[in-house]
N, C-alpha and C. Protein backbone atom coordinates (compact mmCIF):
# COMPACT_ATOMS: atom_id res chain seq x y z
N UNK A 1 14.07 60.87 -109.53
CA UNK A 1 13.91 61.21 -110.94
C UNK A 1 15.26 61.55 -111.55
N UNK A 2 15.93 62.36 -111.31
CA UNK A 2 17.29 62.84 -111.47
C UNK A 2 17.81 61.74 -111.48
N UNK A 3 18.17 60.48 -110.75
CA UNK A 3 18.91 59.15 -110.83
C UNK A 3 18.33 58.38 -112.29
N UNK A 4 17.44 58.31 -112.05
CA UNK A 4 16.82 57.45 -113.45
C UNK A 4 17.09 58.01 -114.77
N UNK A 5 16.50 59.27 -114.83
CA UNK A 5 16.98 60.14 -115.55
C UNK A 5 18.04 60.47 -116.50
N UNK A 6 19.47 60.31 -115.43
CA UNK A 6 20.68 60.82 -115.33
C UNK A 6 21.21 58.91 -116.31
N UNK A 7 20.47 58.32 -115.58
CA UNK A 7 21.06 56.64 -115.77
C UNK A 7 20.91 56.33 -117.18
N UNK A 8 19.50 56.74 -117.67
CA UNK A 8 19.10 56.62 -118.83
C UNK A 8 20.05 57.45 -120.00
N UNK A 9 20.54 58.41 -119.41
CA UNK A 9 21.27 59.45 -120.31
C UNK A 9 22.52 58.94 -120.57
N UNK A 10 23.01 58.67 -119.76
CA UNK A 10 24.69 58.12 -119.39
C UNK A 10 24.85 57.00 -119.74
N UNK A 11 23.89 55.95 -119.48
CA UNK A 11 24.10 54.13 -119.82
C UNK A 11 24.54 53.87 -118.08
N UNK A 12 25.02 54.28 -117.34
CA UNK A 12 25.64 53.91 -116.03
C UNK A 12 25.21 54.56 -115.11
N UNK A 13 24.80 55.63 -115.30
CA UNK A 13 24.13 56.90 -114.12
C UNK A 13 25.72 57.54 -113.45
N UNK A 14 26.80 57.29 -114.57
CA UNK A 14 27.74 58.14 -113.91
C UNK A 14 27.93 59.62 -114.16
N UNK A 15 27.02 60.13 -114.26
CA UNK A 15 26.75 61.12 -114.30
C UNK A 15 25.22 61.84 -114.20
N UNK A 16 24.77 61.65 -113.19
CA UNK A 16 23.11 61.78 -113.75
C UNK A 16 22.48 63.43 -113.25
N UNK A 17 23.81 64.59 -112.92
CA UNK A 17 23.68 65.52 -113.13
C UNK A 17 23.29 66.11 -114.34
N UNK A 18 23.19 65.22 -115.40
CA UNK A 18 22.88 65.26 -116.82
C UNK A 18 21.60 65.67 -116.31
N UNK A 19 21.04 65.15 -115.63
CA UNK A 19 19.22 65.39 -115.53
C UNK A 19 19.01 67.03 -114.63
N UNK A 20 19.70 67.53 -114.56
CA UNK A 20 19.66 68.48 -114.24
C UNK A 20 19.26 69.79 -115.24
N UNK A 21 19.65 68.91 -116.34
CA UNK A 21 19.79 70.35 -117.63
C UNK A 21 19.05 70.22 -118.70
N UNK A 22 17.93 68.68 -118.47
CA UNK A 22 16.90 68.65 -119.28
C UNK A 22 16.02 69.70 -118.72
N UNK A 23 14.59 70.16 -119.92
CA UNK A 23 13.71 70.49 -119.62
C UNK A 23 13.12 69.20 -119.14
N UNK A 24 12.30 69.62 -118.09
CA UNK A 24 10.82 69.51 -117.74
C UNK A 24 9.92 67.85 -118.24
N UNK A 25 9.56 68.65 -119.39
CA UNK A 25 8.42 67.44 -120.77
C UNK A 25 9.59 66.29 -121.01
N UNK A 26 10.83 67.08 -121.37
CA UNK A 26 11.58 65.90 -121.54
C UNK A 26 12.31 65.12 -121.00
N UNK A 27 12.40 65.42 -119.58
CA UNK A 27 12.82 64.28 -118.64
C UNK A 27 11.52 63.64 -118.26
N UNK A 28 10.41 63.91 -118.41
CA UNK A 28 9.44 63.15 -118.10
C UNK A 28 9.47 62.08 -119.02
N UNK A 29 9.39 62.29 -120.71
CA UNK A 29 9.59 61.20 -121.12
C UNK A 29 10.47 60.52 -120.84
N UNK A 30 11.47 60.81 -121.28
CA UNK A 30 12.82 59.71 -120.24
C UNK A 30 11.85 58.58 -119.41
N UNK A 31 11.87 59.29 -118.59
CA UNK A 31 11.29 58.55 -117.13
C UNK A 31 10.07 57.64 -117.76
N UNK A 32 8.88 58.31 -118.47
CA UNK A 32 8.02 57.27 -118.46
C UNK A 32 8.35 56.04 -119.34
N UNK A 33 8.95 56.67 -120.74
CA UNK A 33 9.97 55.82 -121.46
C UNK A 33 10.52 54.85 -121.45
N UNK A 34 11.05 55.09 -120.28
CA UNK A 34 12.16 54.03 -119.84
C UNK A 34 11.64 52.78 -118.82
N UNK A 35 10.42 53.29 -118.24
CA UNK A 35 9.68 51.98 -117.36
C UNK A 35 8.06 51.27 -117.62
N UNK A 36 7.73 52.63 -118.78
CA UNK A 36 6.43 51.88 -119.42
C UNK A 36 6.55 51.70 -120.99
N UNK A 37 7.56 52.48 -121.82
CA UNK A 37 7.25 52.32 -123.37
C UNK A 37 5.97 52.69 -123.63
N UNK A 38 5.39 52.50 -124.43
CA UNK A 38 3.88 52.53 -124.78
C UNK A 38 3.18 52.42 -123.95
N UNK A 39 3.50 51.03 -123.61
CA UNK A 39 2.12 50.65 -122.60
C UNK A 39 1.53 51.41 -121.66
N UNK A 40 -0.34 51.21 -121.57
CA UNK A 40 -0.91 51.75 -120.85
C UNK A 40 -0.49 52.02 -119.40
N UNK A 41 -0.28 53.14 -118.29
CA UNK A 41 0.62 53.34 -117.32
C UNK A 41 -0.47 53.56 -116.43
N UNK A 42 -0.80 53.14 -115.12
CA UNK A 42 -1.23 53.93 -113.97
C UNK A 42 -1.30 55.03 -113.88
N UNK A 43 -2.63 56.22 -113.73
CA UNK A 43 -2.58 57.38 -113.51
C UNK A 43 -2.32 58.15 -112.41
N UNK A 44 -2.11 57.00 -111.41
CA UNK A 44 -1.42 57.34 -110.16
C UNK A 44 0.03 57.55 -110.23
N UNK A 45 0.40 56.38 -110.90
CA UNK A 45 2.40 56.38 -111.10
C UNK A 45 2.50 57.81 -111.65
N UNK A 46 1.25 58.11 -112.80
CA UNK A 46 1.98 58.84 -114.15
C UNK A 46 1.86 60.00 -112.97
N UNK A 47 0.94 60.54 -112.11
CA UNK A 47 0.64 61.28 -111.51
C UNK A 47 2.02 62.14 -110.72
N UNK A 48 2.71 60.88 -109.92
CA UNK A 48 3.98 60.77 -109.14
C UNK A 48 5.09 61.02 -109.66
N UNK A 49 4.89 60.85 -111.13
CA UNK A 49 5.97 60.89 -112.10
C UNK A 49 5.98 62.31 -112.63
N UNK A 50 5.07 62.69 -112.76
CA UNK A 50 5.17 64.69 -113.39
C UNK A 50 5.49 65.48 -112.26
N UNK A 51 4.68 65.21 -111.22
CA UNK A 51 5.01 65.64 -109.87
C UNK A 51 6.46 65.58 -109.90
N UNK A 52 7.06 64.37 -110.17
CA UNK A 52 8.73 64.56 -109.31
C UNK A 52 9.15 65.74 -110.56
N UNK A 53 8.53 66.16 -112.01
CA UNK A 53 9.19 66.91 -113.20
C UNK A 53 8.75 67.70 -113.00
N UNK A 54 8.01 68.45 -111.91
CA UNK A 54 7.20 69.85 -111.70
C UNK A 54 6.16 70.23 -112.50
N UNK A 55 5.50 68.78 -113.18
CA UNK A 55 4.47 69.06 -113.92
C UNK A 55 3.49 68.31 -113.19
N UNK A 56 2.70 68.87 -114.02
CA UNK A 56 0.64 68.10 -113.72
C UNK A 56 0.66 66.99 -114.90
N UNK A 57 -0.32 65.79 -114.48
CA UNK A 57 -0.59 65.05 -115.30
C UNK A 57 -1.59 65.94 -116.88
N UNK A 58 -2.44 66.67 -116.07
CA UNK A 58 -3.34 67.60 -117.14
C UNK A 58 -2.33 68.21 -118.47
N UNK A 59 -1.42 68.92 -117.90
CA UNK A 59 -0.14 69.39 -118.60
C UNK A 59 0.56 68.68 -119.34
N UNK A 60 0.69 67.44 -119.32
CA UNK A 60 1.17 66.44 -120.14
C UNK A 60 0.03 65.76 -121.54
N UNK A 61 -0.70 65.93 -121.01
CA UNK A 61 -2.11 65.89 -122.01
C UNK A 61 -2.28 66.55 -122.72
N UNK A 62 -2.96 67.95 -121.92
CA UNK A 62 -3.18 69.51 -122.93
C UNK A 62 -2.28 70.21 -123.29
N UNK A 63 -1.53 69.87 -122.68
CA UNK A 63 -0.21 71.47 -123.11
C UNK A 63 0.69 70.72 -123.71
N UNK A 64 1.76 69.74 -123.28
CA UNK A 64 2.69 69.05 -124.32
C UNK A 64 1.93 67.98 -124.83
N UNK A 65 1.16 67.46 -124.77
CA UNK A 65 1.01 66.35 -126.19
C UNK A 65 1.88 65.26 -126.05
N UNK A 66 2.17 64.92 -124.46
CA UNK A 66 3.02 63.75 -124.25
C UNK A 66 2.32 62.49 -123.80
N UNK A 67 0.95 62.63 -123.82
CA UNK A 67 0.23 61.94 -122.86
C UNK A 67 -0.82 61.46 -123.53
N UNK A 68 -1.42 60.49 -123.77
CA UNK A 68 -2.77 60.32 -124.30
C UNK A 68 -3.78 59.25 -123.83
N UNK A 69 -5.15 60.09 -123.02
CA UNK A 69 -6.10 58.77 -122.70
C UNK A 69 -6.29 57.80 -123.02
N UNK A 70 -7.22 56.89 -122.38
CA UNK A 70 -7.50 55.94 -123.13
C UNK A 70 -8.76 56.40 -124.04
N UNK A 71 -8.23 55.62 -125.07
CA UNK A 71 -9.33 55.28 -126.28
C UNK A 71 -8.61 55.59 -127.64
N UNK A 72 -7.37 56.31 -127.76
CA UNK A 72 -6.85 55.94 -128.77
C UNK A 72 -6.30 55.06 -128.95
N UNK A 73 -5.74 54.43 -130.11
CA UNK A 73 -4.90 52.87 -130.20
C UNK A 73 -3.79 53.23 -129.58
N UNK A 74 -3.62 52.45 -128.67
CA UNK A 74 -1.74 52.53 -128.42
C UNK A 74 -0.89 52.10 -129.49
N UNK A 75 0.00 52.98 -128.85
CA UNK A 75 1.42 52.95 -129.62
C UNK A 75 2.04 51.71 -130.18
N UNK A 76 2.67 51.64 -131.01
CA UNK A 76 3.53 50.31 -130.84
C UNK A 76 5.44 50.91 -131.52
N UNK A 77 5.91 50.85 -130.42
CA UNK A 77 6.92 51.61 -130.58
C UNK A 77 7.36 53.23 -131.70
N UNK A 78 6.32 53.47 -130.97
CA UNK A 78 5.97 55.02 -132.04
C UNK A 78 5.74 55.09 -133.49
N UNK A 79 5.20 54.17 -134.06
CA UNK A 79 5.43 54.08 -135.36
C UNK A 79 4.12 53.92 -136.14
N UNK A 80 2.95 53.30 -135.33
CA UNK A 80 1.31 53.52 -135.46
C UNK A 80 0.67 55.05 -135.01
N UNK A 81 0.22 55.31 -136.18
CA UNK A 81 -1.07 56.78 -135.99
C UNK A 81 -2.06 56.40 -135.11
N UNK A 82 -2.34 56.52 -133.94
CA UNK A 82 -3.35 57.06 -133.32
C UNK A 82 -4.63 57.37 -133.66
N UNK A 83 -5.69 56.58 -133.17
CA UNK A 83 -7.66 57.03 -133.69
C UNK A 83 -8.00 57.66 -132.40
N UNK A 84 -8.80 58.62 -132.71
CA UNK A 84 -9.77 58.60 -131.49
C UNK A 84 -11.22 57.65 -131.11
N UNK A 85 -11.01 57.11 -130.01
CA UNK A 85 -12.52 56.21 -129.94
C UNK A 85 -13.01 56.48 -128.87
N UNK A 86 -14.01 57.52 -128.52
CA UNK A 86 -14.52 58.21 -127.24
C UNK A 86 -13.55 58.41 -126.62
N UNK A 87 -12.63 59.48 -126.58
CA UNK A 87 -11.80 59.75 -125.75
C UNK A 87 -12.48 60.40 -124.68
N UNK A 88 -12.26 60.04 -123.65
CA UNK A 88 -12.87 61.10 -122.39
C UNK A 88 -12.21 62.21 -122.28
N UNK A 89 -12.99 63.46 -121.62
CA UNK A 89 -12.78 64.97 -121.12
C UNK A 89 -12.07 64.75 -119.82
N UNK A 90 -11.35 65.90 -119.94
CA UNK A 90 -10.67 66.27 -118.83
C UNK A 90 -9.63 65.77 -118.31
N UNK A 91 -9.00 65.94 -117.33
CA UNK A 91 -7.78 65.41 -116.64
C UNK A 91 -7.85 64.06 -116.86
N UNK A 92 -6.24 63.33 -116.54
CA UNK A 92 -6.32 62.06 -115.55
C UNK A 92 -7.23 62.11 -114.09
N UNK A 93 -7.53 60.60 -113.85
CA UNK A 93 -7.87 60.69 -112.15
C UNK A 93 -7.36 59.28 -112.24
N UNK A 94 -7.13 59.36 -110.98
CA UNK A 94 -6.55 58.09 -110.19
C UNK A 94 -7.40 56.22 -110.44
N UNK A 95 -8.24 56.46 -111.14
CA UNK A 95 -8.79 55.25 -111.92
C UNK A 95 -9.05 55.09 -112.82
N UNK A 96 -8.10 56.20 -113.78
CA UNK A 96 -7.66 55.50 -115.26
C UNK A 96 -5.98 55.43 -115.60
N UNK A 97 -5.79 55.39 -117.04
CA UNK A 97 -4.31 54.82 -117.14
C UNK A 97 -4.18 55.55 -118.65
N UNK A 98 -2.90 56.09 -118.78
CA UNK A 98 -2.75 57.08 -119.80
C UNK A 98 -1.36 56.19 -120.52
N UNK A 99 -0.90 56.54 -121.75
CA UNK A 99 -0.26 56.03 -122.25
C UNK A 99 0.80 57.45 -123.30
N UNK A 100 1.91 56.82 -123.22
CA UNK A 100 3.01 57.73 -124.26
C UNK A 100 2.68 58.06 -125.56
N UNK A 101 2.66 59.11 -126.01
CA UNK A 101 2.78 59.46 -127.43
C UNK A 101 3.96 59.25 -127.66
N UNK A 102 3.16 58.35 -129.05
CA UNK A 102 4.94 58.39 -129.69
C UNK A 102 5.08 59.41 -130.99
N UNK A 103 6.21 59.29 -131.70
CA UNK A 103 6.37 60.43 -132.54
C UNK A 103 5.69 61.04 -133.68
N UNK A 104 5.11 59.56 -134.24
CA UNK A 104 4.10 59.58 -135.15
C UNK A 104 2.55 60.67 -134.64
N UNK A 105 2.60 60.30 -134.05
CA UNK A 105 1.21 60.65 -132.96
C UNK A 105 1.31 62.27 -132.85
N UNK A 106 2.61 62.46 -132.76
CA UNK A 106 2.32 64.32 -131.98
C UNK A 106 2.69 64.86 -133.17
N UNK A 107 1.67 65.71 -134.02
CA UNK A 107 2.27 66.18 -135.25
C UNK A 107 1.72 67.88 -135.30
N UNK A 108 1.70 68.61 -134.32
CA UNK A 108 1.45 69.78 -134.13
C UNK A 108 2.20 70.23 -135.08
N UNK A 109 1.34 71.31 -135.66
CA UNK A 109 2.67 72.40 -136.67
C UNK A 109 4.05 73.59 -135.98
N UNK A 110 3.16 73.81 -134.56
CA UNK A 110 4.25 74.52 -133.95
C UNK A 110 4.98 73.55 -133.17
N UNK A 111 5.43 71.96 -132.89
CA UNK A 111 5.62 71.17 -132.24
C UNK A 111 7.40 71.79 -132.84
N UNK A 112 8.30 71.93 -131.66
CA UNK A 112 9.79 71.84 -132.23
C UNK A 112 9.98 73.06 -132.47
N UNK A 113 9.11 74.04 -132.86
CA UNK A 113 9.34 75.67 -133.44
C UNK A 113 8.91 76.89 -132.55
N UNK A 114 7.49 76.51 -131.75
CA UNK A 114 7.88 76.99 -130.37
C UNK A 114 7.00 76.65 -129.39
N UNK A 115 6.47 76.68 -128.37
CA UNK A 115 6.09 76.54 -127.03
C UNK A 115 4.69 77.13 -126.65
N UNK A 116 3.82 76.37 -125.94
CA UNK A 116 3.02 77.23 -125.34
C UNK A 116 4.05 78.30 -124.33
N UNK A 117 2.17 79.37 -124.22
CA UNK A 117 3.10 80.37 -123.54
C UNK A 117 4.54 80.83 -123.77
N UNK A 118 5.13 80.97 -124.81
CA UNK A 118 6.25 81.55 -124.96
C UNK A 118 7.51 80.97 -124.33
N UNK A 119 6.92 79.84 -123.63
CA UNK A 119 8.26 78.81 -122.87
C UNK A 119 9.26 78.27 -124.03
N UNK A 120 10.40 77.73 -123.13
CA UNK A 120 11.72 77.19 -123.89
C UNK A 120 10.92 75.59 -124.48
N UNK A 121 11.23 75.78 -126.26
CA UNK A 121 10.81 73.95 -126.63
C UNK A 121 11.84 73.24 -125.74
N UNK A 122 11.24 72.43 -125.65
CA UNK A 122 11.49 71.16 -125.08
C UNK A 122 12.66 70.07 -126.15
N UNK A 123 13.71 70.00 -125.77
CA UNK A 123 14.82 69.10 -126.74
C UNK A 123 13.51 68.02 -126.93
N UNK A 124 12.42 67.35 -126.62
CA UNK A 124 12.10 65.41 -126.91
C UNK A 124 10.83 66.49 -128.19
N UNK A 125 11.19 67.72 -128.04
CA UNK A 125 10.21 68.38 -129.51
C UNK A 125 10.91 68.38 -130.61
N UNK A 126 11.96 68.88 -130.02
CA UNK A 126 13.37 69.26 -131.25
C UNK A 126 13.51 68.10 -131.98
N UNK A 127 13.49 67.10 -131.30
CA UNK A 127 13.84 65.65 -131.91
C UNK A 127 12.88 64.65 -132.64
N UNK A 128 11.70 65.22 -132.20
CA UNK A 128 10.29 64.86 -132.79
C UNK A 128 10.48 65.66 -134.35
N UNK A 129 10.83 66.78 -134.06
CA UNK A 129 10.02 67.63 -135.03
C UNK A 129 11.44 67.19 -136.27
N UNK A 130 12.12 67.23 -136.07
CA UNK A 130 13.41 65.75 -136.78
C UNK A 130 13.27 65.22 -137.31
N UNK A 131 12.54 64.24 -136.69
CA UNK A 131 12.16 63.23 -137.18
C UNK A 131 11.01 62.93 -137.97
N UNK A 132 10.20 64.10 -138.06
CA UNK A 132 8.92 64.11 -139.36
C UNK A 132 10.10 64.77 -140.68
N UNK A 133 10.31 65.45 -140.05
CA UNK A 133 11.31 66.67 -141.16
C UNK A 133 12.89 65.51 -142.19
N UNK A 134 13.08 64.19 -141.44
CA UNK A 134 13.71 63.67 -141.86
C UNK A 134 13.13 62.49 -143.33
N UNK A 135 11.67 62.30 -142.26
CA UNK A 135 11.11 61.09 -142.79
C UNK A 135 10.30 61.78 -144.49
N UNK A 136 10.74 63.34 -144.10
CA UNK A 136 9.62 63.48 -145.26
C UNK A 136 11.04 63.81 -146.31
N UNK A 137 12.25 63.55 -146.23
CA UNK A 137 13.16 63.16 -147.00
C UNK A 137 13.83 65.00 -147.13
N UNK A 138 13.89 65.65 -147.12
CA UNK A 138 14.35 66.89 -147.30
C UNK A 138 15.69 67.13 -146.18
N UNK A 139 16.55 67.03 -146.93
CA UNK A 139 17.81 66.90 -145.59
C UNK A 139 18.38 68.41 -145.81
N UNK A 140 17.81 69.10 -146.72
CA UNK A 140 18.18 70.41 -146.34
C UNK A 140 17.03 71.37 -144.98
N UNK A 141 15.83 70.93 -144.76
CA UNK A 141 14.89 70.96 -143.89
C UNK A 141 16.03 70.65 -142.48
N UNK A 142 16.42 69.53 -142.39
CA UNK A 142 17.31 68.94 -141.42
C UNK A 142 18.36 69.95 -141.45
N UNK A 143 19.11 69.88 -142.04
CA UNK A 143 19.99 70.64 -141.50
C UNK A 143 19.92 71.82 -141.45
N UNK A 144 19.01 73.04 -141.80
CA UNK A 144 18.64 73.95 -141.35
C UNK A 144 18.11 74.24 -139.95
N UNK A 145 17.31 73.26 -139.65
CA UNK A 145 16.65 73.06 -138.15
C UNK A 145 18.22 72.84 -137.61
N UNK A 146 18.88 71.66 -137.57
CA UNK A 146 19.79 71.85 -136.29
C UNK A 146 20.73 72.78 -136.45
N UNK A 147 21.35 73.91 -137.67
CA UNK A 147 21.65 74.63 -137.32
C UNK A 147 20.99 75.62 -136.53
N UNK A 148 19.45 76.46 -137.09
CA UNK A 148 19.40 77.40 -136.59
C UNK A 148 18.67 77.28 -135.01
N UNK A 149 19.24 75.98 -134.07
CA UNK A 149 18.71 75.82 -133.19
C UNK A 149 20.55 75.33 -132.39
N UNK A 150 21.28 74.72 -133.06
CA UNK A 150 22.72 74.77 -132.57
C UNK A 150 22.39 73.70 -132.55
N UNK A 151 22.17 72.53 -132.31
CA UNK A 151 21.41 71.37 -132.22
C UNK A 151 23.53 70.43 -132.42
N UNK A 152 23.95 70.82 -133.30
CA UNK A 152 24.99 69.53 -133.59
C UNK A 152 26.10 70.34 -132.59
N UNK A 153 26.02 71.41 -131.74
CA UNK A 153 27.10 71.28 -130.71
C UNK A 153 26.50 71.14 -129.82
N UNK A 154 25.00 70.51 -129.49
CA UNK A 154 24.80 70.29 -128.03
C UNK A 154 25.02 68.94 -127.58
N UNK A 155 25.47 69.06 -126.45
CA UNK A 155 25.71 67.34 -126.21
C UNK A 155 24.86 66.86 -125.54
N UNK A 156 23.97 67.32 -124.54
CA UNK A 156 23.04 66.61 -124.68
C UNK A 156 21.85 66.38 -125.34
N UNK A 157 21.80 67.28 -126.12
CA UNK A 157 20.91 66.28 -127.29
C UNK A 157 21.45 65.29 -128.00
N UNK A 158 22.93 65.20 -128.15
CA UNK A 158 23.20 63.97 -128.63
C UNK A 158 23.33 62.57 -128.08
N UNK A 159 23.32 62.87 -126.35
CA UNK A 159 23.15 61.91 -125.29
C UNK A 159 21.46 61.90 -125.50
N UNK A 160 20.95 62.68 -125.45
CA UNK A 160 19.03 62.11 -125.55
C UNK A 160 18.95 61.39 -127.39
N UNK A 161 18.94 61.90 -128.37
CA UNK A 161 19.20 61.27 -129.59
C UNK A 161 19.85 59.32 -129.40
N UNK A 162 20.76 59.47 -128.74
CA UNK A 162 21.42 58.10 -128.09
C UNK A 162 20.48 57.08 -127.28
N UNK A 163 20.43 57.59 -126.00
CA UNK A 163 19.23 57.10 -125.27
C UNK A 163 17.94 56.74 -126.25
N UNK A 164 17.19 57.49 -126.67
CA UNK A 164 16.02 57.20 -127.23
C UNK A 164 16.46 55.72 -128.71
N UNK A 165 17.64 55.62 -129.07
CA UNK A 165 17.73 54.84 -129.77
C UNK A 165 17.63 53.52 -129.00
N UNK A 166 18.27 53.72 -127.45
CA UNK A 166 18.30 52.25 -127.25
C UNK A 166 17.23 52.09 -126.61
N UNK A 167 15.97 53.29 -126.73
CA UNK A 167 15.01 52.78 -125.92
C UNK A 167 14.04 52.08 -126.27
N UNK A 168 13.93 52.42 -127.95
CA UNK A 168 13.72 52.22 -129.39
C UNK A 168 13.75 50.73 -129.57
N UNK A 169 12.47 49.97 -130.38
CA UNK A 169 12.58 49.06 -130.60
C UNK A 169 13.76 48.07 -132.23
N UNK A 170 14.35 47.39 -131.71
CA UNK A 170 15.13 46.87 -132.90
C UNK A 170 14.50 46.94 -133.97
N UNK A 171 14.55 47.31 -135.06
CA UNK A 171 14.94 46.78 -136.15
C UNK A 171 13.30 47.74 -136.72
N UNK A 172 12.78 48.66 -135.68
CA UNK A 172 11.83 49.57 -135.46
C UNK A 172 12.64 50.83 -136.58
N UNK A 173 11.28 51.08 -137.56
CA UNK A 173 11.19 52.36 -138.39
C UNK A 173 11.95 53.84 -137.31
N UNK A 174 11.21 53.40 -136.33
CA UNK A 174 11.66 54.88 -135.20
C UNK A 174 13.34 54.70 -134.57
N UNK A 175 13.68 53.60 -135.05
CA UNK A 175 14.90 53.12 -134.46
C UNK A 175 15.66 53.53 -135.74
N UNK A 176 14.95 53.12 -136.90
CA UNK A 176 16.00 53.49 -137.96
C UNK A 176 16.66 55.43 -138.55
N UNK A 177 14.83 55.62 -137.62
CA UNK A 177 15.24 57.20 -138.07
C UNK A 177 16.46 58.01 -137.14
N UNK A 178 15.89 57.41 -136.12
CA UNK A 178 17.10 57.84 -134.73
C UNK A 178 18.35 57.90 -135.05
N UNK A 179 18.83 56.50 -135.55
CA UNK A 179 19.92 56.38 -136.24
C UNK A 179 20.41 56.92 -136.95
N UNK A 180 19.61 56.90 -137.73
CA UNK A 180 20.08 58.06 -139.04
C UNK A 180 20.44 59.35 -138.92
N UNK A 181 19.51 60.23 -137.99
CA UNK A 181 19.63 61.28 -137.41
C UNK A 181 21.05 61.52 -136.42
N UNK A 182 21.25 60.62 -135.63
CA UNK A 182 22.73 60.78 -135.09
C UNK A 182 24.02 60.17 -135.66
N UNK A 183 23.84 59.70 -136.82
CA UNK A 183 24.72 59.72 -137.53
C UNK A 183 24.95 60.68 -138.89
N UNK A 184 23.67 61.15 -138.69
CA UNK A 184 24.12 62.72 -139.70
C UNK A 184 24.39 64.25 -138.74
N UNK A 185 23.87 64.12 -137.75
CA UNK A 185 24.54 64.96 -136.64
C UNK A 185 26.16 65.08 -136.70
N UNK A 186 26.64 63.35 -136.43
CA UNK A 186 28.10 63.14 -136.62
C UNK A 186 28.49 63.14 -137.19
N UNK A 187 28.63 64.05 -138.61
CA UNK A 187 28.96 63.99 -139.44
C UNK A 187 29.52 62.90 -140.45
N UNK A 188 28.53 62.14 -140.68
CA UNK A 188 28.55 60.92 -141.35
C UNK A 188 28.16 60.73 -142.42
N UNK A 189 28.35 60.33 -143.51
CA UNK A 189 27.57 60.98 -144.63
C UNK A 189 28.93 62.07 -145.84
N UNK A 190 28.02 61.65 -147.10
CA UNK A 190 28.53 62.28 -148.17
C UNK A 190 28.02 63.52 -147.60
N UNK A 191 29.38 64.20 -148.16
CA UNK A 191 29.52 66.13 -147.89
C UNK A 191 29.39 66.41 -149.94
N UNK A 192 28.40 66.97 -150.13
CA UNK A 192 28.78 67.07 -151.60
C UNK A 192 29.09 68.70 -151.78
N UNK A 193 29.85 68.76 -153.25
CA UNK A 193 30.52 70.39 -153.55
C UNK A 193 29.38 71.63 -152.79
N UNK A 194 30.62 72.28 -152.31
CA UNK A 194 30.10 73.53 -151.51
C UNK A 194 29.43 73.41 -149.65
N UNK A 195 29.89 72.09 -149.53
CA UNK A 195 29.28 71.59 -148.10
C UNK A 195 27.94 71.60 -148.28
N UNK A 196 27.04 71.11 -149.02
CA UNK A 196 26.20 70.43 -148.73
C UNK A 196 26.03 69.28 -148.61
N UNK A 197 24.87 68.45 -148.04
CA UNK A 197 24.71 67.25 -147.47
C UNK A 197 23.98 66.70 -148.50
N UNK A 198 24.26 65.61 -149.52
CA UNK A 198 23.29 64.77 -150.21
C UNK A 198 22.80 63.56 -150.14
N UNK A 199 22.75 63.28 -148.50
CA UNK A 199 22.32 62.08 -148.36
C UNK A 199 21.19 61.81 -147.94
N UNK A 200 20.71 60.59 -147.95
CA UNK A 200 19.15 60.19 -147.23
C UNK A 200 18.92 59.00 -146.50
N UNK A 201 18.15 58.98 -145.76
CA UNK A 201 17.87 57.58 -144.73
C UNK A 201 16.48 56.90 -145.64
N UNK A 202 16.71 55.70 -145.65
CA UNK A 202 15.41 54.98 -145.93
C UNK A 202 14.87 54.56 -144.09
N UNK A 203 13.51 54.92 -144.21
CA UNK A 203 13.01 54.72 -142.92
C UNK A 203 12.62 53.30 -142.31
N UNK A 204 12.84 52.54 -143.19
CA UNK A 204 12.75 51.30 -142.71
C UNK A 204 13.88 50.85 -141.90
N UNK A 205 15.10 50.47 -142.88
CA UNK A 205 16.33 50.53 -142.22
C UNK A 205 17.37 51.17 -141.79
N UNK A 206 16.97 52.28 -141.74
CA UNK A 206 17.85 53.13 -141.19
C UNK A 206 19.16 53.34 -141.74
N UNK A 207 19.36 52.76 -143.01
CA UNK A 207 20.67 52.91 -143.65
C UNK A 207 20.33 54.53 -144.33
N UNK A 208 22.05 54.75 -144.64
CA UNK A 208 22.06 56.04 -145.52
C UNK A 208 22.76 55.57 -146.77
N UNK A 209 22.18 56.22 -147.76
CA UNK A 209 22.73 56.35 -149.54
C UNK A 209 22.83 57.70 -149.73
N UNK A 210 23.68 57.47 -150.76
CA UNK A 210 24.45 58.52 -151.09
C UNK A 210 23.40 59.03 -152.48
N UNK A 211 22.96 60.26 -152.47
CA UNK A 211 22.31 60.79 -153.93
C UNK A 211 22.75 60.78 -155.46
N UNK A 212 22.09 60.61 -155.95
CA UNK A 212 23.26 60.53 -157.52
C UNK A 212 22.90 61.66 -158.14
C-alpha cells in the first residue's frame, strides 16, 4: 500500500514515504482510485485494500462516505449525482462489489469541517469540501477554508490536489475544478486592491477570468 500509494503521490514512487503521512480514508482512495476509478470493485479486493489502511470495508461505507453499494448509479468520473435503487443493508460481503464516491456524491454538511468521533478530517475531505465551495463560485469561501486549515503551505496536499488531477478524467468538469484549485493555491490569479482574490473558474473548463 505505501508503494502504490507513495507512486501515485510522487509520479515515480521516489519517494513513497509520502504515504506515510496520509490519513487513513485518504490513502485508501489513492489506492482504490488509482486501480478501479469508478468502476464497480470486488468486495474482496476492496476488503484487502482497507485492511492494508487499517480500515473495515463497513467504515468506508458508514463512517467516511467513500464507498457506495450497489444500486446507486455509478460514477462517471465524479461528476454524476448518485440515486438510490434498493440499496442493500449492512456491510460489504465477499459476493458483492462496491464502488468509489466521487465528489459530487459525498455532500455531507460536516464533510471537510470535522470528523466522526472527533478524529483528524481526512485531506481527500478537505479537497472535496473545495471543491463544492469552489463550484458554488464564492472564492472568498475558498480562501478562507485553506487558510484557516493552512491548506496552501502543505505540501502534501498539493502533491494529493496533483495526483487526483491526473487521475481525473480529461477534459472532465472534476478535472477542471482540480485545476483550478491548484492553480489558485499557487498563487495564480488576479490579486485585486488590499490582497484579495477576484477570480473564478468556470467548471467546465477549468479556465480562470479575471472579475470586472
Amino acid at each position: 500500500m505505501d508503494y502504490v500509494v507513495g507512486r501515485v503521490l510522487t509520479g515515480d514512487g521516489a519517494e513513497e514515504a509520502a504515504a506515510d503521512r496520509l490519513d487513513a480514508p485518504t490513502a485508501y482512495y489513492l489506492l482504490h482510485r488509482n486501480d478501479f476509478g469508478f468502476a464497480e470493485a470486488p468486495a474482496g479486493t476492496v476488503i484487502l485494500y482497507a485492511v492494508s489502511c487499517g480500515l473495515s470495508d463497513r467504515e468506508l461505507v458508514d463512517t467516511w462516505d467513500l464507498l457506495a453499494r450497489p444500486g446507486k448509479r455509478p460514477a462517471r468520473g465524479g461528476d454524476e449525482e448518485g440515486e438510490e435503487e434498493g440499496a442493500g443493508e449492512g456491510g460489504a460481503n465477499s459476493g458483492s462489489k462496491l464502488r468509489l464516491q466521487g465528489w459530487v456524491q459525498r455532500r455531507s454538511k460536516t464533510m471537510g469541517y470535522e470528523a466522526p468521533g472527533g478524529r483528524p478530517v481526512p485531506l481527500i475531505d478537505r479537497v472535496h469540501r473545495l471543491m463544492h465551495l469552489w463550484k458554488g463560485g464564492d472564492l472568498h469561501k475558498v480562501d478562507d477554508y485553506l487558510d484557516d486549515h493552512g491548506l496552501r503551505r502543505q505540501e502534501l496536499f498539493r502533491r494529493l490536489l496533483q495526483s487526483l488531477i491526473e487521475l481525473s478524467e480529461a477534459g472532465g468538469s472534476e478535472r477542471g475544478i482540480l485545476e483550478s484549485l491548484s492553480n489558485h493555491v499557487g498563487g495564480q490569479g488576479a490579486v485585486h486592491q488590499g490582497g484579495q482574490r477576484d477570480i473564478f473558474a468556470t467548471e467546465v473548463t477549468g479556465t480562470t477570468e479575471v472579475a470586472k
